[in-house]
PDB file of N, CA and C in Angstrom:
ATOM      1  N   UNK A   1    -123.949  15.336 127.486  1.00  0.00           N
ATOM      2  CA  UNK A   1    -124.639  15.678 128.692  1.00  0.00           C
ATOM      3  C   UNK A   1    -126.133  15.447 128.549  1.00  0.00           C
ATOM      4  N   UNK A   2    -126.260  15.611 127.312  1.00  0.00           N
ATOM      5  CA  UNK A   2    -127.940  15.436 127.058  1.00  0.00           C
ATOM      6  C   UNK A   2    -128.706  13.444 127.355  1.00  0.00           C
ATOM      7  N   UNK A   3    -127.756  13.579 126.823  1.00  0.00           N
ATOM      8  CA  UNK A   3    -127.753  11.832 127.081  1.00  0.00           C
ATOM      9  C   UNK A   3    -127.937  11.291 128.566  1.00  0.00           C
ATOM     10  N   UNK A   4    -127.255  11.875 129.453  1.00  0.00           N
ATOM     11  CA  UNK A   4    -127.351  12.111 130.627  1.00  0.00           C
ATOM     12  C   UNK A   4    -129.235  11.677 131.351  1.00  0.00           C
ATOM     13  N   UNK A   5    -129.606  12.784 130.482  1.00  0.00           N
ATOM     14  CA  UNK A   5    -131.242  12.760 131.108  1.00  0.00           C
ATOM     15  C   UNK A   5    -132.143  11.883 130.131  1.00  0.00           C
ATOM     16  N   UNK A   6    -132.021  11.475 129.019  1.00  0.00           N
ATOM     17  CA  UNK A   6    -132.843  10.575 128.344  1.00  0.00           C
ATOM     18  C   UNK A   6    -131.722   9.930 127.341  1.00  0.00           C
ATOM     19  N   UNK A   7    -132.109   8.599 127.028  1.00  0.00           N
ATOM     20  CA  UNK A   7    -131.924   7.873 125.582  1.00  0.00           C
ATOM     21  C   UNK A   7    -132.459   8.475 124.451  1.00  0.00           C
ATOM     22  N   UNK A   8    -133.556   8.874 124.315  1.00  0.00           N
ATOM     23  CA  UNK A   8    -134.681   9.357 123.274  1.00  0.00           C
ATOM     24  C   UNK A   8    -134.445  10.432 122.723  1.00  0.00           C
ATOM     25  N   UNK A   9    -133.242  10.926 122.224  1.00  0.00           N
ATOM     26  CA  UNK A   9    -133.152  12.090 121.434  1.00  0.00           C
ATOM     27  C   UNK A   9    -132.644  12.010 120.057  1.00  0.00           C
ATOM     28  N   UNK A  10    -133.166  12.318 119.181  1.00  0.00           N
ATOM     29  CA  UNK A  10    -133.375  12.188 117.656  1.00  0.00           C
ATOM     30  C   UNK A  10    -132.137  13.067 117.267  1.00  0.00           C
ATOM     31  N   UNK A  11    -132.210  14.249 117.508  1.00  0.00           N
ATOM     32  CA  UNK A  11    -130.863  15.338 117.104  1.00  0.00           C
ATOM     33  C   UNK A  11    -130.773  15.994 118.462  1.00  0.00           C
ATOM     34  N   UNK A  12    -129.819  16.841 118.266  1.00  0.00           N
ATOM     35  CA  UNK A  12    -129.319  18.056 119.147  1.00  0.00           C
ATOM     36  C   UNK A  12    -128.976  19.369 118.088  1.00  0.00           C
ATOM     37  N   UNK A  13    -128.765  20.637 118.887  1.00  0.00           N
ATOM     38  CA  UNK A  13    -128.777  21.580 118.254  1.00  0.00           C
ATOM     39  C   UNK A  13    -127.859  22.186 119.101  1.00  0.00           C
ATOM     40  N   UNK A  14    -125.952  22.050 119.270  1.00  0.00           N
ATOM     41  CA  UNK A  14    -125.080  22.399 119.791  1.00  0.00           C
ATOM     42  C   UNK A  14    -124.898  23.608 119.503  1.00  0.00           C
ATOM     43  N   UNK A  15    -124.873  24.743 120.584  1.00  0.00           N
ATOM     44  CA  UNK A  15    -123.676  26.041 120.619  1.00  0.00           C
ATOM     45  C   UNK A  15    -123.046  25.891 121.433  1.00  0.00           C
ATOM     46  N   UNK A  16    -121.470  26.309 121.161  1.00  0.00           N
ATOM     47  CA  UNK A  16    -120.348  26.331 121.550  1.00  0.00           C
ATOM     48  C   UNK A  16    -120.014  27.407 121.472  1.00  0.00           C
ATOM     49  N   UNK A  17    -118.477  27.616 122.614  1.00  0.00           N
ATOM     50  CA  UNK A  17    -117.791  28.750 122.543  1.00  0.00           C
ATOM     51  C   UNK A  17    -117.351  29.329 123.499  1.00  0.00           C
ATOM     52  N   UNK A  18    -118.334  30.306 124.307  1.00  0.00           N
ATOM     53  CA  UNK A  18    -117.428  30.732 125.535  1.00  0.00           C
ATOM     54  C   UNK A  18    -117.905  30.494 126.713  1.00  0.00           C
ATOM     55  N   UNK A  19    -118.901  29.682 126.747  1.00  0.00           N
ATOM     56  CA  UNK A  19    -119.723  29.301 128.142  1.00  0.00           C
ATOM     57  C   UNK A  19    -118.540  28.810 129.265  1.00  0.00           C
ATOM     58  N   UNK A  20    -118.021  27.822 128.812  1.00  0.00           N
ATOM     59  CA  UNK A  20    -116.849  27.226 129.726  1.00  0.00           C
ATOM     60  C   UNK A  20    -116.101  26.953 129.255  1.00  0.00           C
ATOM     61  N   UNK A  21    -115.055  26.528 129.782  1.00  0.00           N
ATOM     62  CA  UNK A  21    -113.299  26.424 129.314  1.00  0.00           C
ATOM     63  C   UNK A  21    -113.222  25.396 129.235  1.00  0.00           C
ATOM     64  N   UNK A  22    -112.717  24.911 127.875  1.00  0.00           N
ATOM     65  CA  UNK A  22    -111.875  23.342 128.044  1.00  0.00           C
ATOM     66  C   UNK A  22    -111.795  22.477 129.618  1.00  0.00           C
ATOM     67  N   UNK A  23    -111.186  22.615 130.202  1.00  0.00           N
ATOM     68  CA  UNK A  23    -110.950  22.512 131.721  1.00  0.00           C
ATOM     69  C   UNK A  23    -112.347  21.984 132.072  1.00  0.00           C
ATOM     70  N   UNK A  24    -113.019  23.160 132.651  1.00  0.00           N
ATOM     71  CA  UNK A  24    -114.348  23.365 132.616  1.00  0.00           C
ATOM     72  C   UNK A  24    -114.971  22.423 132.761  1.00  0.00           C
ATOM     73  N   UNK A  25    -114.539  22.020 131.395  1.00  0.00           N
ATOM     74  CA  UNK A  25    -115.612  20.912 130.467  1.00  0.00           C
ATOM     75  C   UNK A  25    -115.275  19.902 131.039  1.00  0.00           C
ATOM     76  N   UNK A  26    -114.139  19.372 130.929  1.00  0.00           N
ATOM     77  CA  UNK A  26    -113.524  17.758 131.314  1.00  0.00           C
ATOM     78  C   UNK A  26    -113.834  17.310 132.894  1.00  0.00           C
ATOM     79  N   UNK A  27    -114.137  18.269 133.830  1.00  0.00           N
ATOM     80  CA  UNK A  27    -114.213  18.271 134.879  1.00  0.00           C
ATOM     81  C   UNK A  27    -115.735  17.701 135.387  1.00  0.00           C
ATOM     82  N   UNK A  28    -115.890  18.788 134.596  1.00  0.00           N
ATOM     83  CA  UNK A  28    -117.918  18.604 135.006  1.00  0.00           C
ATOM     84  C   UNK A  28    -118.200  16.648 134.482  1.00  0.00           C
ATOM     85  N   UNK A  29    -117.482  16.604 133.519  1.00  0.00           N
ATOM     86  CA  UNK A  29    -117.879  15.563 132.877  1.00  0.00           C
ATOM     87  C   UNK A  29    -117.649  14.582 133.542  1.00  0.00           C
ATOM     88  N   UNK A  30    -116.169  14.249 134.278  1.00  0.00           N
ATOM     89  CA  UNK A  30    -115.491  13.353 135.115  1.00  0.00           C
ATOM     90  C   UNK A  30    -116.300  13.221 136.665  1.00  0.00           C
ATOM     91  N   UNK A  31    -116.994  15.251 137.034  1.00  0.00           N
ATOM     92  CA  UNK A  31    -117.725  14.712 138.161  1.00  0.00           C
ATOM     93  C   UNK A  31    -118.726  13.672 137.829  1.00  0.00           C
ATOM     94  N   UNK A  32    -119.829  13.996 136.440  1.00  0.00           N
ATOM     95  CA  UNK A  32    -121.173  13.658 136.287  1.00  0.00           C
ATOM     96  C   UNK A  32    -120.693  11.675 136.333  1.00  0.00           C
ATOM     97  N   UNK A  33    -119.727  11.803 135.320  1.00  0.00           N
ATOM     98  CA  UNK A  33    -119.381  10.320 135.920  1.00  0.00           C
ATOM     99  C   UNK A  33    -119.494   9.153 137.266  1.00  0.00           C
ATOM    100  N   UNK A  34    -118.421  10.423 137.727  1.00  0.00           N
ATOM    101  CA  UNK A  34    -118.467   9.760 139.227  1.00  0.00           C
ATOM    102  C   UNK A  34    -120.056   9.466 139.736  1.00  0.00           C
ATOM    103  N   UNK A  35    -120.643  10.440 139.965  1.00  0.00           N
ATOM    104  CA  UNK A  35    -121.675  10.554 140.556  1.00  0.00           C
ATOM    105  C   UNK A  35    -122.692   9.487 139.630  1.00  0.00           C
ATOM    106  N   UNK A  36    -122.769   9.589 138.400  1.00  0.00           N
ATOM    107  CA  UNK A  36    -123.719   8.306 138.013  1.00  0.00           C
ATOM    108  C   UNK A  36    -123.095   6.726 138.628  1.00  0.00           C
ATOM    109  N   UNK A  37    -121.487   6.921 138.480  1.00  0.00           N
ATOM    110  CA  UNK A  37    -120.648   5.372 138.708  1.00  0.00           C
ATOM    111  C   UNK A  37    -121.003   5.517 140.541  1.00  0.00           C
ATOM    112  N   UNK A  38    -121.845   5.603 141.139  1.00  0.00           N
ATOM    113  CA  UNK A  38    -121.879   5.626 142.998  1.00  0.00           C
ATOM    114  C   UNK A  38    -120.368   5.789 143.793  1.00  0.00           C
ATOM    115  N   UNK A  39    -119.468   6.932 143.208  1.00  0.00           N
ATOM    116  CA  UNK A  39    -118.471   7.083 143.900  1.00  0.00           C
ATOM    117  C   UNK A  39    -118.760   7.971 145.298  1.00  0.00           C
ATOM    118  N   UNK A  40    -117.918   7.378 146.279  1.00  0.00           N
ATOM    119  CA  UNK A  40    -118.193   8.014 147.561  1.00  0.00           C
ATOM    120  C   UNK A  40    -117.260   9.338 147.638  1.00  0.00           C
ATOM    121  N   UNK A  41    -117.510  10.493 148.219  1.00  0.00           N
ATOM    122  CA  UNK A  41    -117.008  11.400 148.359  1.00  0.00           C
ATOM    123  C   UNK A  41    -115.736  11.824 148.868  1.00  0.00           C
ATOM    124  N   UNK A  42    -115.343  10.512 149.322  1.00  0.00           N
ATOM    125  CA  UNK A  42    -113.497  10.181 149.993  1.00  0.00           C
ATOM    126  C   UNK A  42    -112.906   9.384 148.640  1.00  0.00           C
ATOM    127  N   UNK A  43    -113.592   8.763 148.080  1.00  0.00           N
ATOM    128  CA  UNK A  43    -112.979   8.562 146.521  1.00  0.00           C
ATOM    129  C   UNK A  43    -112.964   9.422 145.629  1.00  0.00           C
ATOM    130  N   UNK A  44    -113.763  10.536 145.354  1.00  0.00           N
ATOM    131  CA  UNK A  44    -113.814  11.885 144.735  1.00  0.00           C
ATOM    132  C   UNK A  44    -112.835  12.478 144.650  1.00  0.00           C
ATOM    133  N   UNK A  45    -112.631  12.776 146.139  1.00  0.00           N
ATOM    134  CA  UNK A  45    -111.577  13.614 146.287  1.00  0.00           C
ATOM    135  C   UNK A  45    -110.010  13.063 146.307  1.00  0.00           C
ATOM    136  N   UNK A  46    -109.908  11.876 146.201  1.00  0.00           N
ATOM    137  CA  UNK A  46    -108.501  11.032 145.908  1.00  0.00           C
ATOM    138  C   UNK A  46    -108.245  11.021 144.236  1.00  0.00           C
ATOM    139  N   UNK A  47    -109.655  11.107 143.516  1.00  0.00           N
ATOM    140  CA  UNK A  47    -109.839  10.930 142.076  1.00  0.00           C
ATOM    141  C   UNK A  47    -109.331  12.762 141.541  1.00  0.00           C
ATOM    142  N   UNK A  48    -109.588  13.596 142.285  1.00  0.00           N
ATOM    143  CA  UNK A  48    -109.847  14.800 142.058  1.00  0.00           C
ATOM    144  C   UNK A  48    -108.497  15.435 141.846  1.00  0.00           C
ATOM    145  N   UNK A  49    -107.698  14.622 143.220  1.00  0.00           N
ATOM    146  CA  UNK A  49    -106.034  14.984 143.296  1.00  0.00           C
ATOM    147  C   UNK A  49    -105.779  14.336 142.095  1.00  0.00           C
ATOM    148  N   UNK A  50    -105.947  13.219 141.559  1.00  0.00           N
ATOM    149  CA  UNK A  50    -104.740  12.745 140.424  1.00  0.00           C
ATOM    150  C   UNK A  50    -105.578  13.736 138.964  1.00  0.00           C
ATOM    151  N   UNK A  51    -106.777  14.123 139.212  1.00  0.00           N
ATOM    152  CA  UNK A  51    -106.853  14.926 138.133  1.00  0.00           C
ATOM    153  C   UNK A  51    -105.911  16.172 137.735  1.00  0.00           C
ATOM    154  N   UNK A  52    -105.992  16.585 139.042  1.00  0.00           N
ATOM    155  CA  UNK A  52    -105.077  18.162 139.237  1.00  0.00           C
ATOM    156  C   UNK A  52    -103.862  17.915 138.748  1.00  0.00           C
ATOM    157  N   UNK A  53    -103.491  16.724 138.981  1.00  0.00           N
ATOM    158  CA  UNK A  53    -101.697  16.859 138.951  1.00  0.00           C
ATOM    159  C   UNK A  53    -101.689  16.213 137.198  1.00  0.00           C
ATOM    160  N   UNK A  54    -102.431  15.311 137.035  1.00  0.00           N
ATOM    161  CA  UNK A  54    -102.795  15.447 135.098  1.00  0.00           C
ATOM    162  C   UNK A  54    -103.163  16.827 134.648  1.00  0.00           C
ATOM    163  N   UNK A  55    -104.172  17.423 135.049  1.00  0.00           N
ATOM    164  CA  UNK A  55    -104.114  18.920 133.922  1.00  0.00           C
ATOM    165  C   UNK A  55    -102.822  19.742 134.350  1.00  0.00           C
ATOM    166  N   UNK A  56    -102.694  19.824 135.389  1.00  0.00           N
ATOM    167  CA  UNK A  56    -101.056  20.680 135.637  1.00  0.00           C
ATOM    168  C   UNK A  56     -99.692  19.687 134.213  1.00  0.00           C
ATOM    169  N   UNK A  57    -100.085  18.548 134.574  1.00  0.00           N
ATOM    170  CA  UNK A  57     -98.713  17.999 133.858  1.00  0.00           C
ATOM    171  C   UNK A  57     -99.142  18.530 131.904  1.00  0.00           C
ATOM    172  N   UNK A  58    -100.644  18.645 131.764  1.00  0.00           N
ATOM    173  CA  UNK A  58    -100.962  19.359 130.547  1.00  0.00           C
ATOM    174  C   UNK A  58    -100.691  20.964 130.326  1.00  0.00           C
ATOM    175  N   UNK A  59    -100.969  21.176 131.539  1.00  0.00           N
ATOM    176  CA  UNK A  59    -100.679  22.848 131.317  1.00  0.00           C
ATOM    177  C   UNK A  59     -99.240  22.824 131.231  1.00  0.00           C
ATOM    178  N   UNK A  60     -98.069  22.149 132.035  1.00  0.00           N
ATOM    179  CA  UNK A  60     -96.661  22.937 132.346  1.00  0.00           C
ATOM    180  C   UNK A  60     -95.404  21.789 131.673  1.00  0.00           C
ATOM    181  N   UNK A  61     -96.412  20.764 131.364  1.00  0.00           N
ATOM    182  CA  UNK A  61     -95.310  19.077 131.231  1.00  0.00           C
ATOM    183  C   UNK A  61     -93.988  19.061 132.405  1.00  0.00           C
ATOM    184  N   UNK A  62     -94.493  19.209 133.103  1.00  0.00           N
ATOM    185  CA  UNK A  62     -94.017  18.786 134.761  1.00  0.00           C
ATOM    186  C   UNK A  62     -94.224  17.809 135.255  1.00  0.00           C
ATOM    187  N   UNK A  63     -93.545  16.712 135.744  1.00  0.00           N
ATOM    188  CA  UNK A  63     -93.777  15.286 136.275  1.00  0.00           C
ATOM    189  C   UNK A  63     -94.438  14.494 135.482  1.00  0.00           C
ATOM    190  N   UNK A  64     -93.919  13.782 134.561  1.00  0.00           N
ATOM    191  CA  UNK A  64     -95.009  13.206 133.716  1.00  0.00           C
ATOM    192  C   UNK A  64     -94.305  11.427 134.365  1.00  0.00           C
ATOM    193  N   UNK A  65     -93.040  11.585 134.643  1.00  0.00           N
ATOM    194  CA  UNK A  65     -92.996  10.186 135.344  1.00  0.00           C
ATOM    195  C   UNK A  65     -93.348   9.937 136.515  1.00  0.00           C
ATOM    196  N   UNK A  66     -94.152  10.517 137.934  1.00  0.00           N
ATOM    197  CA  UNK A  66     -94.169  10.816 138.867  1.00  0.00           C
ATOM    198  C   UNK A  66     -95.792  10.660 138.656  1.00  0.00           C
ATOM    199  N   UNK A  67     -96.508  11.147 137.695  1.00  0.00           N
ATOM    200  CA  UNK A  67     -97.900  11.409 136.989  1.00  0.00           C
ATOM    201  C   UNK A  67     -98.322   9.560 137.212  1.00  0.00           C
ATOM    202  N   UNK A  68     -97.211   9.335 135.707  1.00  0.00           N
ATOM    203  CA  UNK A  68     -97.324   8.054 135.242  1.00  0.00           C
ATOM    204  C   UNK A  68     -97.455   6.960 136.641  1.00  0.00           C
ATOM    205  N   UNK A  69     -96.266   6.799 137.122  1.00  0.00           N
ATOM    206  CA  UNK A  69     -96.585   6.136 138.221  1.00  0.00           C
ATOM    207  C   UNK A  69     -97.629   6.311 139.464  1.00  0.00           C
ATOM    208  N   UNK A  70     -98.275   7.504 139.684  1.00  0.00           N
ATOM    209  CA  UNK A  70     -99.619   7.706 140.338  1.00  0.00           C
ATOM    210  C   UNK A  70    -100.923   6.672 139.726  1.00  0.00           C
ATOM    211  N   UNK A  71    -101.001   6.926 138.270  1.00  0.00           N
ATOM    212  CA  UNK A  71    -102.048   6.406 137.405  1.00  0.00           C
ATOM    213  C   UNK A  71    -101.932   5.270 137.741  1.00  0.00           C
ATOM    214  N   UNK A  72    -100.749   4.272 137.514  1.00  0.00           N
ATOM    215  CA  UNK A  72    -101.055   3.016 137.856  1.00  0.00           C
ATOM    216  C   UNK A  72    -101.242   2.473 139.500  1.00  0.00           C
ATOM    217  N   UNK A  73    -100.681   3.536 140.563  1.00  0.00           N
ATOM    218  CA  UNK A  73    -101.479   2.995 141.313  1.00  0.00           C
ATOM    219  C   UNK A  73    -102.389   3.180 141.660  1.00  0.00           C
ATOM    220  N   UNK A  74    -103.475   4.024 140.907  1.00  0.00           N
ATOM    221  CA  UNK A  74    -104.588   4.360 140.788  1.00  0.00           C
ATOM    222  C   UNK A  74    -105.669   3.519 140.029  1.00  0.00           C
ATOM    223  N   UNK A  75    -104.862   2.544 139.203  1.00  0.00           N
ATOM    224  CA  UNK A  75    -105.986   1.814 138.640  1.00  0.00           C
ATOM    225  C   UNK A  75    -106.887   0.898 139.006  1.00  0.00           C
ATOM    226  N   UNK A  76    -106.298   0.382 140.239  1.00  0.00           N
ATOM    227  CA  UNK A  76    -107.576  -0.832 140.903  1.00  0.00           C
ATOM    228  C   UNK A  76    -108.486   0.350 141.804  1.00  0.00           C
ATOM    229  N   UNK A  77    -108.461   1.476 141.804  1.00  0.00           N
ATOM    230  CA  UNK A  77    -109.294   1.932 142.550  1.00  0.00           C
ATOM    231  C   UNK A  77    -110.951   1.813 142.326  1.00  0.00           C
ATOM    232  N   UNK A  78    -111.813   1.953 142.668  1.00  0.00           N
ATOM    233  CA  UNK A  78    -113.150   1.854 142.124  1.00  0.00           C
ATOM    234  C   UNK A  78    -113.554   3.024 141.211  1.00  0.00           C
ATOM    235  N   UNK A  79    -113.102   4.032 141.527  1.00  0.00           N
ATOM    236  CA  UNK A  79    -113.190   5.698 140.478  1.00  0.00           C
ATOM    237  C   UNK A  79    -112.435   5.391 139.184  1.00  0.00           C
ATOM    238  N   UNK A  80    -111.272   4.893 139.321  1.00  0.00           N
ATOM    239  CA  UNK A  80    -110.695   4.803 138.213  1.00  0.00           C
ATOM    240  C   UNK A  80    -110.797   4.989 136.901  1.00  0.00           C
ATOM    241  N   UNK A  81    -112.077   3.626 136.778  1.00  0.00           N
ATOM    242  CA  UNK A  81    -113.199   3.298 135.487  1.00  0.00           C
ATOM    243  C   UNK A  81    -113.837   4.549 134.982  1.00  0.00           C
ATOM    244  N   UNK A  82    -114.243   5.700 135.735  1.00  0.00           N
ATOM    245  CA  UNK A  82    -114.809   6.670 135.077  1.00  0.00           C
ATOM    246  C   UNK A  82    -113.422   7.577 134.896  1.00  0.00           C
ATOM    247  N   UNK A  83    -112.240   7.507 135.229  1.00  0.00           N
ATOM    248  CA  UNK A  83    -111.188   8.517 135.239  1.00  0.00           C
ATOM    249  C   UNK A  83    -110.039   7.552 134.713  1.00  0.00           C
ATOM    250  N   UNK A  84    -109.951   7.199 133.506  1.00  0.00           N
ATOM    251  CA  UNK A  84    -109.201   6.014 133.084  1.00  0.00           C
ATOM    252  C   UNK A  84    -107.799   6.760 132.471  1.00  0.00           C
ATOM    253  N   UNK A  85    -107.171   7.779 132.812  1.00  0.00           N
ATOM    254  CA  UNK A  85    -105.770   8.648 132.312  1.00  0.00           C
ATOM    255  C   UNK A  85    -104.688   7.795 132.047  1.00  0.00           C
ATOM    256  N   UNK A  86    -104.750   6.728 132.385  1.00  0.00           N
ATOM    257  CA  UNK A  86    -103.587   5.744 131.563  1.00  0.00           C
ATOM    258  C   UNK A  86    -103.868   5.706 130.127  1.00  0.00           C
ATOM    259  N   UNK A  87    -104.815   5.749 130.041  1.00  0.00           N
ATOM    260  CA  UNK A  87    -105.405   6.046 128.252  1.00  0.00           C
ATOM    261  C   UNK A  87    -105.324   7.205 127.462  1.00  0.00           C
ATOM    262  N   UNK A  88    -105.033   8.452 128.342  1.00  0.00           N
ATOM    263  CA  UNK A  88    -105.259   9.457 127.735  1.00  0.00           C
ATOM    264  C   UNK A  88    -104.014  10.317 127.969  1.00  0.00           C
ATOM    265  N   UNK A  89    -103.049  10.069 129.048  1.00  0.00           N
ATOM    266  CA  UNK A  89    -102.106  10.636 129.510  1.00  0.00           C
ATOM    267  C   UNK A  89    -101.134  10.674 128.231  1.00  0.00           C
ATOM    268  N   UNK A  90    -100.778  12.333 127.552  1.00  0.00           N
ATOM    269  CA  UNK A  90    -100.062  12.144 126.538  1.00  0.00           C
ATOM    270  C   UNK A  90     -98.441  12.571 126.514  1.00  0.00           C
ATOM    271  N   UNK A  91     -97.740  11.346 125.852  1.00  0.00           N
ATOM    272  CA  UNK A  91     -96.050  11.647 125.897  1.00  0.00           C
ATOM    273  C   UNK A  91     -96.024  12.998 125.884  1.00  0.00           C
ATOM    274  N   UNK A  92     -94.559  12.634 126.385  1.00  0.00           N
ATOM    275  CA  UNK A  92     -93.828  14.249 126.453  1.00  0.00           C
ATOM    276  C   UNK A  92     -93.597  15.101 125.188  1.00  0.00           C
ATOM    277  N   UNK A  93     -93.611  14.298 124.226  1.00  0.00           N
ATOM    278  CA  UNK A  93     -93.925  15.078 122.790  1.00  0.00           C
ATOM    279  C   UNK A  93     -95.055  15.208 122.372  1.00  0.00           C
ATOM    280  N   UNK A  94     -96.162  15.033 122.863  1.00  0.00           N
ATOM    281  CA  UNK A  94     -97.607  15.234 122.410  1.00  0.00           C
ATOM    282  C   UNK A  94     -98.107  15.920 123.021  1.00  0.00           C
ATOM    283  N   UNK A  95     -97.535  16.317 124.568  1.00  0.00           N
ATOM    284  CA  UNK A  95     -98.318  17.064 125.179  1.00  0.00           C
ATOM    285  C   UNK A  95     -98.473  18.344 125.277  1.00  0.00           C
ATOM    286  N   UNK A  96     -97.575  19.619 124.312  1.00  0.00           N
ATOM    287  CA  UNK A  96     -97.921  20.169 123.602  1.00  0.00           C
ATOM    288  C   UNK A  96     -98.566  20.514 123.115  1.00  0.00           C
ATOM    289  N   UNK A  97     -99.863  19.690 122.345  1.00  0.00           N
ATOM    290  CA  UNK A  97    -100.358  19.655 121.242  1.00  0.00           C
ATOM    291  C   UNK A  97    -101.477  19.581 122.234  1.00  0.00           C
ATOM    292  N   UNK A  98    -101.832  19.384 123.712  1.00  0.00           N
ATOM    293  CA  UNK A  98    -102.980  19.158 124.649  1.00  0.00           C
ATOM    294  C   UNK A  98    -102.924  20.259 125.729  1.00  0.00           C
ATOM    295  N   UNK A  99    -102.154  20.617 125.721  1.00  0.00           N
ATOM    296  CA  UNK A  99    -101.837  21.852 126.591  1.00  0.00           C
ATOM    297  C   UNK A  99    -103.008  22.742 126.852  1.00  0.00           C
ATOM    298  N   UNK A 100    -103.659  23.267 125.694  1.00  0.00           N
ATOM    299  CA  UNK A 100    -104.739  23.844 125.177  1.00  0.00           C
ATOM    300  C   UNK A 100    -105.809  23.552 126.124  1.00  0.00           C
ATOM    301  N   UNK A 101    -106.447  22.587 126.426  1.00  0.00           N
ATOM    302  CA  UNK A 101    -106.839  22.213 127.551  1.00  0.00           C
ATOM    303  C   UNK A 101    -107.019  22.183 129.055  1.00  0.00           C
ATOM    304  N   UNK A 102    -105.852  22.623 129.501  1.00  0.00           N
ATOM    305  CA  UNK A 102    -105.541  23.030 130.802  1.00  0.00           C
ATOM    306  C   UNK A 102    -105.216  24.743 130.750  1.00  0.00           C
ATOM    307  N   UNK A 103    -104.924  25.179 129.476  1.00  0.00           N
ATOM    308  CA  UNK A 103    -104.679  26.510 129.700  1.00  0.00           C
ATOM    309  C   UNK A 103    -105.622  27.614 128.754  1.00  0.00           C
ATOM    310  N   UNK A 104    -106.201  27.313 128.091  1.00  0.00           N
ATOM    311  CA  UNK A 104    -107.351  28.038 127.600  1.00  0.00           C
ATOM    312  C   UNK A 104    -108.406  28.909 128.778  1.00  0.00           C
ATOM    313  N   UNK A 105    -108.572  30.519 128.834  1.00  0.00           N
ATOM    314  CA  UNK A 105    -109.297  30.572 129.551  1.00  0.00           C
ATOM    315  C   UNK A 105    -110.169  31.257 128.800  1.00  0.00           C
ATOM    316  N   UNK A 106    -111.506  31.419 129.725  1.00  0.00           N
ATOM    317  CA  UNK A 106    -112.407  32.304 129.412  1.00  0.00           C
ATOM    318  C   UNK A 106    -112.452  33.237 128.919  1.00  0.00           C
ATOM    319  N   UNK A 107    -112.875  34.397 127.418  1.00  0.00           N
ATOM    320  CA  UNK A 107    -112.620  35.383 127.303  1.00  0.00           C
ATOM    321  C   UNK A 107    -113.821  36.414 127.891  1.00  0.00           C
ATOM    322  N   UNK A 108    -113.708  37.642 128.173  1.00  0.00           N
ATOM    323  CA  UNK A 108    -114.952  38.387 128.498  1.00  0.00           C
ATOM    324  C   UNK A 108    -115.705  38.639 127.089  1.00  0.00           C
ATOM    325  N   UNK A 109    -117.172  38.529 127.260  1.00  0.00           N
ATOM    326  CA  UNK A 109    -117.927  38.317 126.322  1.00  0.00           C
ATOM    327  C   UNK A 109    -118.199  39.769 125.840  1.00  0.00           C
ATOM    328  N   UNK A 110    -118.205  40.837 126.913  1.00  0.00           N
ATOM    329  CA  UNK A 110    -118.249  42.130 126.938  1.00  0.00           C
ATOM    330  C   UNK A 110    -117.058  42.575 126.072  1.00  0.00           C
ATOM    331  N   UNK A 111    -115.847  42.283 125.631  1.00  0.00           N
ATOM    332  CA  UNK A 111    -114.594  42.837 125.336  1.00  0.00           C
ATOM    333  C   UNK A 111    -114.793  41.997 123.936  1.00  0.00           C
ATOM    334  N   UNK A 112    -115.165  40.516 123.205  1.00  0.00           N
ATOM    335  CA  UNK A 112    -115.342  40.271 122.101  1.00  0.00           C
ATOM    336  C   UNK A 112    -116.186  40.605 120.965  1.00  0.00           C
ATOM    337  N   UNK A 113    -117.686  40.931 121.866  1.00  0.00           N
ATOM    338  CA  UNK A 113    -118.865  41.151 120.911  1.00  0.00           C
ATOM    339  C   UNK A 113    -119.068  42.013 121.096  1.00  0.00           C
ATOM    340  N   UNK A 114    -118.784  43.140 120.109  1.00  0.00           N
ATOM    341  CA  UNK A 114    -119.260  44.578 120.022  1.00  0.00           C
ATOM    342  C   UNK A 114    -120.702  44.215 120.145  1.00  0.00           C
ATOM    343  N   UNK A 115    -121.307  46.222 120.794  1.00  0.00           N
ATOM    344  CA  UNK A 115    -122.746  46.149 121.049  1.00  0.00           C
ATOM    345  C   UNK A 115    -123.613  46.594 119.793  1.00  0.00           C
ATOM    346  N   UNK A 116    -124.975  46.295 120.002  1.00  0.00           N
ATOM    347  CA  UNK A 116    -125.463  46.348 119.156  1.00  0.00           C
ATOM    348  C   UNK A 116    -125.491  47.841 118.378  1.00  0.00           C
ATOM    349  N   UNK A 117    -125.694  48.127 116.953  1.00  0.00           N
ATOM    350  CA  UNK A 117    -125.469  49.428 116.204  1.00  0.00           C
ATOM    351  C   UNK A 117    -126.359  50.412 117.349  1.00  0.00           C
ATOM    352  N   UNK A 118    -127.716  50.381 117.793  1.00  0.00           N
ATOM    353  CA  UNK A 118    -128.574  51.028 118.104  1.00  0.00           C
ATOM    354  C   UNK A 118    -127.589  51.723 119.505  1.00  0.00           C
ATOM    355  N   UNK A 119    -126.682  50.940 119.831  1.00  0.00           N
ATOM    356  CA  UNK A 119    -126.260  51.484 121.533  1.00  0.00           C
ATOM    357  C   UNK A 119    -124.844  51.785 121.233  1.00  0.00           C
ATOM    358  N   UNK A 120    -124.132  51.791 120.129  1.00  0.00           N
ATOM    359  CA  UNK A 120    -123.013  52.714 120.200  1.00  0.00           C
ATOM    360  C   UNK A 120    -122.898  54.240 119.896  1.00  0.00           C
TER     361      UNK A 120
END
């Protein structure tokens, strides 16, 4: 994301963790795409549906042939290029192992990190 606003960065200094969810993440990223690639907002939202029905087929492995055949007729679209899931869409035995992704949620930050000694 940093990359996003300049070329010119020497290092980064990443924290991770509970800001956003897997999900979250892939989403924001696929919008920032779009929006750098000049997608119009009636392509967004055609791009947006075949996302949904990919993280659902990650969260539940539901329709993955029904999935499959969406993707390809999704590929001459102009969005496509930034949303390329023929590449990433994983078999029915792998997808398991990606699930994690669509179903990871947020934990409350209040309920993980005890408070400080001074306030218990």
């Amino acid at each position: 994301m940093a990359s996003n606003f300049t070329a010119d960065i020497g290092f980064l200094i990443v924290l991770s963790g509970g800001g956003v969810t897997p999900l979250e993440s892939e989403i924001y990223s696929y919008e920032k795409d779009f929006e750098a690639g000049g997608v119009t907002e009636a392509q967004k939202e055609e791009a947006r549906k075949l996302l949904s029905r990919y993280f659902a087929y990650l969260e539940t492995g539901d329709g993955r042939k029904q999935l499959v055949r969406s993707i390809d007729v999704a590929r001459d679209e102009p969005w496509y290029q930034f949303a390329p899931l023929g590449k990433i869409v994983p078999s029915e035995e792998n997808r398991p192992s990606w699930e994690w992704v669509a179903t990871s949620r947020r934990r409350s930050a209040r309920s993980s990190v005890p408070p400080p000694r001074a306030f218990r």
